[in-house]
N, C-alpha and C. Protein backbone atom coordinates (compact mmCIF):
# COMPACT_ATOMS: atom_id res chain seq x y z
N UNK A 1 -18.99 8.87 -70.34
CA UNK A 1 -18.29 7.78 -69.69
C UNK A 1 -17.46 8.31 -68.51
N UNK A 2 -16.73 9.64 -68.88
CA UNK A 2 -16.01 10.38 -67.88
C UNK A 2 -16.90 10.50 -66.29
N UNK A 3 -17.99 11.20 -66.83
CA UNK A 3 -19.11 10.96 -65.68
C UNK A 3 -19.50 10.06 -64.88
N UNK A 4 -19.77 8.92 -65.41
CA UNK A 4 -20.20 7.89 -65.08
C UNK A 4 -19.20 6.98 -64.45
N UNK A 5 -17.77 7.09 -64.47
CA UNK A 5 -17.25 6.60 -63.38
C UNK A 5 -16.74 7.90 -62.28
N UNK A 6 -16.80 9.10 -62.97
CA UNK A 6 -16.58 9.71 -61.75
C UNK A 6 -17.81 9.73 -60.89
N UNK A 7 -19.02 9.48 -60.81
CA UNK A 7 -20.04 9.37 -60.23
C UNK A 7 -19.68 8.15 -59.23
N UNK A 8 -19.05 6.88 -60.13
CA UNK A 8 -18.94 5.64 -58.77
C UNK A 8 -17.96 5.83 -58.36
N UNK A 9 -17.05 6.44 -58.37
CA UNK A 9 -15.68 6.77 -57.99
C UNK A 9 -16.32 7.48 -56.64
N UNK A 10 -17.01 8.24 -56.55
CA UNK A 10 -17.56 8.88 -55.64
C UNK A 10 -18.41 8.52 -54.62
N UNK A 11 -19.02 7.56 -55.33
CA UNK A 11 -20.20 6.68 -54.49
C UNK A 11 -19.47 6.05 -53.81
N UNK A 12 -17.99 5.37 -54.13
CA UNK A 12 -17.20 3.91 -53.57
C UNK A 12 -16.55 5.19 -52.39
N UNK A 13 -16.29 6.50 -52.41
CA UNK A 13 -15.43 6.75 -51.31
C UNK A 13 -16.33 6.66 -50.68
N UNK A 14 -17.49 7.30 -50.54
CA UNK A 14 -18.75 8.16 -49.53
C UNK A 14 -19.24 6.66 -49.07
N UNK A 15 -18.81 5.58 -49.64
CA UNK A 15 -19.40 4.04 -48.78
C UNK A 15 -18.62 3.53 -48.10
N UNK A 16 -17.01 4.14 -47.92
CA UNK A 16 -16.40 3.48 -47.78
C UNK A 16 -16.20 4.47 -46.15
N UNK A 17 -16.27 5.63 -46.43
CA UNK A 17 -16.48 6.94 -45.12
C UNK A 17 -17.40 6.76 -44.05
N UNK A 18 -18.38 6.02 -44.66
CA UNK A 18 -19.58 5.76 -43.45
C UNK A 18 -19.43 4.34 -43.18
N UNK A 19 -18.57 3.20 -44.01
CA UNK A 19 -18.29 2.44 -43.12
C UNK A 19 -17.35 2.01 -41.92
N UNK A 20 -16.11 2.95 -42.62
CA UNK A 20 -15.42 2.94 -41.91
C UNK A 20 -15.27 3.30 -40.01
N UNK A 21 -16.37 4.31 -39.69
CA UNK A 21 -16.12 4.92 -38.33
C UNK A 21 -16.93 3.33 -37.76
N UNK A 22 -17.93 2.87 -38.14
CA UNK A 22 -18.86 1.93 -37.17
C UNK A 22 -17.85 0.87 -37.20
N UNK A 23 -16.70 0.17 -38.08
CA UNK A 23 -15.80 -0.50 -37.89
C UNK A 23 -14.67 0.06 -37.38
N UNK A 24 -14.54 0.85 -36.81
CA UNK A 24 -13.31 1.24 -35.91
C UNK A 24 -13.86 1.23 -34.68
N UNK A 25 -15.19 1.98 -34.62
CA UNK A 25 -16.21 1.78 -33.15
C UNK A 25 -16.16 0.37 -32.76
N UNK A 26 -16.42 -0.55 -32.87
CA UNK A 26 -16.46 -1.71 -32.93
C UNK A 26 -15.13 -2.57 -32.26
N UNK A 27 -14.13 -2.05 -32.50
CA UNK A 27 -12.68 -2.53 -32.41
C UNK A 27 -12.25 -1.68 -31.77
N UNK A 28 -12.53 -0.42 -31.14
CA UNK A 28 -11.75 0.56 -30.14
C UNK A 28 -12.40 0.36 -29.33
N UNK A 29 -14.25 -0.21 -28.46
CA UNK A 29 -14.28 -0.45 -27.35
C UNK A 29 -14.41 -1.98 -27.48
N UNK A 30 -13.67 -2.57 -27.06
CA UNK A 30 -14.31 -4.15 -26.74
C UNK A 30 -14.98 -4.20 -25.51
N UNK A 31 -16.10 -5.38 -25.33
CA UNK A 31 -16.85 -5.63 -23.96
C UNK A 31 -15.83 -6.16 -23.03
N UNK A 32 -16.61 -5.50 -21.99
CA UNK A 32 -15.37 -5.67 -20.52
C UNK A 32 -16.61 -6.52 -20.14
N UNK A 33 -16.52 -7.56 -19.20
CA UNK A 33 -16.94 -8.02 -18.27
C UNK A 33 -16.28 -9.11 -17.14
N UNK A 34 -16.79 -8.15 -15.65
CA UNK A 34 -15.49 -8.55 -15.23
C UNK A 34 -17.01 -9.26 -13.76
N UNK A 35 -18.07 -9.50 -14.13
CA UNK A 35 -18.23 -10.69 -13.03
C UNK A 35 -17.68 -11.50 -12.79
N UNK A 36 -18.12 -11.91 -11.58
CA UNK A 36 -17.50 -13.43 -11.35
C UNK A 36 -16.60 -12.98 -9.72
N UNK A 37 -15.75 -14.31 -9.07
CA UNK A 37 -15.02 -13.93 -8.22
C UNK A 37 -13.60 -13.66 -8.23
N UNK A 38 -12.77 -12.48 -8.22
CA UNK A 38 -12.04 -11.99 -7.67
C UNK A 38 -10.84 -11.62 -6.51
N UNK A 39 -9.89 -12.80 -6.70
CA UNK A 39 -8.81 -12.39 -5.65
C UNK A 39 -8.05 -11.01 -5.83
N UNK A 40 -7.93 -10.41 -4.99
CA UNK A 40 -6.80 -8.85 -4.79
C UNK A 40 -5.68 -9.31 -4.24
N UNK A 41 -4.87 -8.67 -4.36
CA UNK A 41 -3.91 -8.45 -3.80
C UNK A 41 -2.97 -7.17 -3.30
N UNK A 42 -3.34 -6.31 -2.27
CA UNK A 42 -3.16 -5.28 -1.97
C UNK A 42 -1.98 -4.54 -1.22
N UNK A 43 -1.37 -3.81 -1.45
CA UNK A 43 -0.32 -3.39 -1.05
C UNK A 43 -0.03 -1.81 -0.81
N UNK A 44 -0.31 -1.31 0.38
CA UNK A 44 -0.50 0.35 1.14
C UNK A 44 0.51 0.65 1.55
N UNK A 45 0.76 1.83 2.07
CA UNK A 45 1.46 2.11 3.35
C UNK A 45 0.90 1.94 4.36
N UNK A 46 -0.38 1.34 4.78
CA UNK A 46 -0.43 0.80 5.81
C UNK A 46 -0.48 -0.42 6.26
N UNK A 47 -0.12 -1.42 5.17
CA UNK A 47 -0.11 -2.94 5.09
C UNK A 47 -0.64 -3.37 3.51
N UNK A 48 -0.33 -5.06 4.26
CA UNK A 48 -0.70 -5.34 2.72
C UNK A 48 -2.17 -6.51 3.25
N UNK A 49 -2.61 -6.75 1.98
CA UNK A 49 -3.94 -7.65 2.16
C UNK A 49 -4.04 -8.54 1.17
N UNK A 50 -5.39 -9.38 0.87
CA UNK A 50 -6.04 -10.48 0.25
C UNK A 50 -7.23 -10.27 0.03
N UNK A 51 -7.69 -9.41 -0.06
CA UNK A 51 -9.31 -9.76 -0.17
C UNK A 51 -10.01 -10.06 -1.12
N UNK A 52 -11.11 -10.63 -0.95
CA UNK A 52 -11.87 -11.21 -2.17
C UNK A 52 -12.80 -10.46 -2.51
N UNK A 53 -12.96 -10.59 -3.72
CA UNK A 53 -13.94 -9.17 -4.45
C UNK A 53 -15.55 -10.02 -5.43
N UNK A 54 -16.73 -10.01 -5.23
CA UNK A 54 -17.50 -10.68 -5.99
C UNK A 54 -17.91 -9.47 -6.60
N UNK A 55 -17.99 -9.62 -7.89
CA UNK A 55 -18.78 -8.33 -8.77
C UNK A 55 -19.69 -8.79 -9.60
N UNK A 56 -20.72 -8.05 -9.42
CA UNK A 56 -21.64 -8.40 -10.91
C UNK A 56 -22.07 -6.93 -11.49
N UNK A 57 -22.01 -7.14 -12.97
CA UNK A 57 -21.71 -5.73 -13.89
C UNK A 57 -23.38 -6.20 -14.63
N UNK A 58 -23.83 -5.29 -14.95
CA UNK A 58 -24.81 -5.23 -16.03
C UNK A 58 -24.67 -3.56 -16.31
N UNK A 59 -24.07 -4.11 -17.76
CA UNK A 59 -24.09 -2.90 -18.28
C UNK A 59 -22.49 -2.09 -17.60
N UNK A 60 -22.52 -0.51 -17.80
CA UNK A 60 -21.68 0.02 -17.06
C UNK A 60 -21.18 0.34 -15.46
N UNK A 61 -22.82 -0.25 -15.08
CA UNK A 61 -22.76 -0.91 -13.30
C UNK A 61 -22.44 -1.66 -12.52
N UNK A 62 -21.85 -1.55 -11.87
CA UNK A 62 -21.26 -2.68 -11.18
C UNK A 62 -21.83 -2.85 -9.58
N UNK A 63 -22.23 -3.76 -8.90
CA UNK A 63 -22.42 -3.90 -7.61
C UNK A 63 -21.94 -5.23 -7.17
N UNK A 64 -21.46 -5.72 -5.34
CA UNK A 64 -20.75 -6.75 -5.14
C UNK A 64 -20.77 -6.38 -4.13
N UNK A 65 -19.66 -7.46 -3.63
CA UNK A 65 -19.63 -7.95 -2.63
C UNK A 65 -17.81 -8.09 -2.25
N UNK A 66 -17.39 -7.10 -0.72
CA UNK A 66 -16.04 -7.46 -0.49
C UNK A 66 -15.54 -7.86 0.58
N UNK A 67 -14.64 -8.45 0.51
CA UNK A 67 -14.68 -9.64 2.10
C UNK A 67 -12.72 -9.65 2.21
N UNK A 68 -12.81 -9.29 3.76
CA UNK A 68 -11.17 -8.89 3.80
C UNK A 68 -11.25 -8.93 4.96
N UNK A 69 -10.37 -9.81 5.79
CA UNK A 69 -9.47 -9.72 7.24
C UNK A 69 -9.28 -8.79 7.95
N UNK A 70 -8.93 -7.56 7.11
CA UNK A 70 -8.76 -6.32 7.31
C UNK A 70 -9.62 -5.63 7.92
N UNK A 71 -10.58 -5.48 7.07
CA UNK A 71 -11.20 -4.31 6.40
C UNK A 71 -12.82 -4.82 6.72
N UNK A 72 -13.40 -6.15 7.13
CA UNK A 72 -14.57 -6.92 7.08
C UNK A 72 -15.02 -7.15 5.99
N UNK A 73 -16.55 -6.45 6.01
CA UNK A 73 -17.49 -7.64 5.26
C UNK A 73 -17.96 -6.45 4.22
N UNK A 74 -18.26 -5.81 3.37
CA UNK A 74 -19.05 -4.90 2.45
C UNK A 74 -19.48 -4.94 1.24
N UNK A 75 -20.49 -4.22 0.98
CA UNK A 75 -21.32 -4.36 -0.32
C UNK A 75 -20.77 -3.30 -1.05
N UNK A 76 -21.09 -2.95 -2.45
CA UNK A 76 -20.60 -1.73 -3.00
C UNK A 76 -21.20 -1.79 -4.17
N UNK A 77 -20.90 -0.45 -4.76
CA UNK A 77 -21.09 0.07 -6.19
C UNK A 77 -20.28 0.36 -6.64
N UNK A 78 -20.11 0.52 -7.97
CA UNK A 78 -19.37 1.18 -8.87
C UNK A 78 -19.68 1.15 -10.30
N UNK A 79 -18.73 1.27 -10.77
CA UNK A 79 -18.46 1.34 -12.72
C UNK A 79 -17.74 0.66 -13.41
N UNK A 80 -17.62 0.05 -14.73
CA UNK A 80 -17.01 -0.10 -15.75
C UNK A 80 -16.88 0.90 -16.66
N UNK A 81 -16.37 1.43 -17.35
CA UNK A 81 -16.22 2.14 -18.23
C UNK A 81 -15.33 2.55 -19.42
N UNK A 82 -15.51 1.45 -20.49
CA UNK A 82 -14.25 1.08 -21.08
C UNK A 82 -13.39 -0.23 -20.46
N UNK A 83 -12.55 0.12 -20.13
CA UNK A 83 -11.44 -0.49 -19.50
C UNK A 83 -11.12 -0.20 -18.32
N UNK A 84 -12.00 1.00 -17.85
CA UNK A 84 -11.84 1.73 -16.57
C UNK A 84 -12.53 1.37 -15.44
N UNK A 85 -12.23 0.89 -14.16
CA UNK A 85 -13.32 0.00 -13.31
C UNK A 85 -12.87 1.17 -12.01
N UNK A 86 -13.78 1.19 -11.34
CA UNK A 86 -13.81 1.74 -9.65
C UNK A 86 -15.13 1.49 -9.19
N UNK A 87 -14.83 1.13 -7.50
CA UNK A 87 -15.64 1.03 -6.54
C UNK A 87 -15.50 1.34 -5.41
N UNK A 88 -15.92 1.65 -4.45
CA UNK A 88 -16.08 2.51 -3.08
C UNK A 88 -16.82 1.41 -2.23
N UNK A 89 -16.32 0.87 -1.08
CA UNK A 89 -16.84 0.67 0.33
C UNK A 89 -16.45 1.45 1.31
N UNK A 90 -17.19 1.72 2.42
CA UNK A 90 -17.49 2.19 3.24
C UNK A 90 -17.31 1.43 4.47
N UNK A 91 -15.99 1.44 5.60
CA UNK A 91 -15.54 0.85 6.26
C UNK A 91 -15.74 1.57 7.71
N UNK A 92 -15.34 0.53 8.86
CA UNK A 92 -15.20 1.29 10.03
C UNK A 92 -13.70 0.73 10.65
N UNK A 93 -12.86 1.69 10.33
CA UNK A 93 -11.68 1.11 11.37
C UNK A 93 -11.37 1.57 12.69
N UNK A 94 -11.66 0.63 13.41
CA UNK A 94 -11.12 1.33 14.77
C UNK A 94 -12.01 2.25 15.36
N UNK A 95 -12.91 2.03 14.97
CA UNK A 95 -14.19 2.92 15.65
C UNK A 95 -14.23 4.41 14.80
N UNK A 96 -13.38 4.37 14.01
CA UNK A 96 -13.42 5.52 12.36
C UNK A 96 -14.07 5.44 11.26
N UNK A 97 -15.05 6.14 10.72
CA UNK A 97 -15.42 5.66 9.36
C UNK A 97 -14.33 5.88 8.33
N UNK A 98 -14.62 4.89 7.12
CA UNK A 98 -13.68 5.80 5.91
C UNK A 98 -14.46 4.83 4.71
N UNK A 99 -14.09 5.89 3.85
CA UNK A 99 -14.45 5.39 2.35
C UNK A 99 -12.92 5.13 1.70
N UNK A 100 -12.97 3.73 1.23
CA UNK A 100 -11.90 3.10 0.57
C UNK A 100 -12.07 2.95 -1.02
N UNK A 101 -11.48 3.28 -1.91
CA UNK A 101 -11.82 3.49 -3.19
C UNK A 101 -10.65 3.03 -3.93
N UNK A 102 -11.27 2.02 -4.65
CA UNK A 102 -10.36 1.01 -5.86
C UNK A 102 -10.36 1.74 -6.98
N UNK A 103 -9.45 2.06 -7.94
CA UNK A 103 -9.48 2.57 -9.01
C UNK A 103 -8.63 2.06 -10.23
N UNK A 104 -8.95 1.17 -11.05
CA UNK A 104 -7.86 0.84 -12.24
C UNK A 104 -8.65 0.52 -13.78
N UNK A 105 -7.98 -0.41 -13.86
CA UNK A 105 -8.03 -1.01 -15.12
C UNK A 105 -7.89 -2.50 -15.51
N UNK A 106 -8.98 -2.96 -16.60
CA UNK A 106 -9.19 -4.09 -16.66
C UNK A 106 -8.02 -4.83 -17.69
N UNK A 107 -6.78 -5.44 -16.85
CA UNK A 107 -5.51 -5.74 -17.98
C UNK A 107 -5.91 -6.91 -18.88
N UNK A 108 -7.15 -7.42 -18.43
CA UNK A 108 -7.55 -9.01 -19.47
C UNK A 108 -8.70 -9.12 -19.04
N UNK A 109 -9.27 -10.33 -19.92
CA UNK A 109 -10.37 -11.26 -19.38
C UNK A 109 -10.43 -11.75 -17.84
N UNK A 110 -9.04 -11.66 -17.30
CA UNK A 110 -8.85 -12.26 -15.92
C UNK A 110 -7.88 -11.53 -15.20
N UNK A 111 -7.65 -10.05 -15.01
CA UNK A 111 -6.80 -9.48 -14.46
C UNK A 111 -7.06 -7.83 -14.30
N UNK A 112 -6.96 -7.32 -13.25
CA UNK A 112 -7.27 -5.99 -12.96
C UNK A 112 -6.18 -5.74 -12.27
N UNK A 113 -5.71 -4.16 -12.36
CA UNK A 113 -4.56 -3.59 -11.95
C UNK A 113 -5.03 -2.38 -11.46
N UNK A 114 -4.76 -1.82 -10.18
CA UNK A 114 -4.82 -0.21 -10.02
C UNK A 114 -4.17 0.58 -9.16
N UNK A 115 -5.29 1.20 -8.42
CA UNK A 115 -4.65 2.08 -7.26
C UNK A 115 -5.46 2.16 -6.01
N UNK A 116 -5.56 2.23 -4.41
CA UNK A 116 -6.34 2.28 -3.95
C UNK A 116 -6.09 2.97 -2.69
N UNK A 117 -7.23 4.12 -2.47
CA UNK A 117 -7.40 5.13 -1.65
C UNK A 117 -7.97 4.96 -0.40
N UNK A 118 -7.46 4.56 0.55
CA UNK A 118 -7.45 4.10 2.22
C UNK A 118 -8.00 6.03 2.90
N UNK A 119 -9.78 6.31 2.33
CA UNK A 119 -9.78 7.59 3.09
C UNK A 119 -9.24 8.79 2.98
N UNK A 120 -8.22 8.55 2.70
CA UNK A 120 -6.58 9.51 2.87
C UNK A 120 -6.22 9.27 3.78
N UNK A 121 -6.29 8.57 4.34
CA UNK A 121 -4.94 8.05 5.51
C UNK A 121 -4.10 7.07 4.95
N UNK A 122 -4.31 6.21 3.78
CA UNK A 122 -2.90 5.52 3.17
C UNK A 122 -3.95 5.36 1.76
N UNK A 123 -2.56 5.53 0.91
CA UNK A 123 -2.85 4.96 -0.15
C UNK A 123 -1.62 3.36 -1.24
N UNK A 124 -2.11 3.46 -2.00
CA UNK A 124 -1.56 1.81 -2.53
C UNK A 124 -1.41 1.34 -3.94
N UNK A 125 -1.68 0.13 -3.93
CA UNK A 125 -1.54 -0.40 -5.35
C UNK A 125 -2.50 -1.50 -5.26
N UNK A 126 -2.96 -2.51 -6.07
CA UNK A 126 -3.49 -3.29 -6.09
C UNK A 126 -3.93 -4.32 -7.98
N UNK A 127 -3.07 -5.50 -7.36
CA UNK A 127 -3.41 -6.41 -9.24
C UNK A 127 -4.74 -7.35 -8.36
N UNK A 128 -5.17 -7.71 -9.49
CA UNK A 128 -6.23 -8.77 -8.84
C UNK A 128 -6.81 -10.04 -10.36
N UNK A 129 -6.77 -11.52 -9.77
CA UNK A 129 -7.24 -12.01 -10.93
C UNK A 129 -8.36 -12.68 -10.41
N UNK A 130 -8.91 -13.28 -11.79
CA UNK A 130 -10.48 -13.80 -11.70
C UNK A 130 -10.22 -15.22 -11.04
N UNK A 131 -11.26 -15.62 -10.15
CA UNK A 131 -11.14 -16.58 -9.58
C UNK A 131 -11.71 -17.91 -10.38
């Protein structure tokens, strides 16, 4: 009898060990998806902006579309990853090229927060919600 529950005694941890990691997996990444349209709101040392951001994600990819007063008209790529989002356009100011690079985090269903790299000639901040 001693046996025989130390046998399920054993069986109940070793079921309870392999269920446990796929239910924590499960609940430590939730799905990000952050298509759809996108107001920014941007703030540098070299000014501040508005631009509108269209993204579509499949999967950990992201490609879109960014449209700014500033800055014009551009397409882009990037990532999701986790909670972690960045994308890169490729601008001309002033007869200069530069690569401008968004980098944050997805704070909700409808809100992104980060940082953003003007080239190295200015850098910033930037929140943005879903349109």
């Amino acid at each position: 009898m001693q046996r025989l529950r130390s046998f399920l005694m054993a069986v109940v941890m070793i079921s309870a060990a392999i269920a446990s990691p796929s239910a924590l997996t499960a609940q430590a990444a939730p799905t990000v998806d952050v298509t759809g349209k996108w107001l920014f709101s941007v703030t540098t040392d070299a000014g501040t902006g508005t631009p509108t951001v269209t993204f579509k994600q499949t999967g950990d990819s992201l490609t879109g579309h960014y449209s700014s007063q500033v800055l014009g008209e551009a397409d882009f790529k990037g990532t999701v990853k986790g909670r972690k989002i960045s994308f890169s356009i490729n601008v001309d100011v002033q007869g200069t090229a530069a690569k401008v690079t968004y980098s944050g985090t997805v704070e909700g269903s409808d809100a992104l927060k980060g940082t953003v790299d003007l080239g190295g000639q200015a850098s910033g901040s930037f929140t943005a919600k879903r349109l």
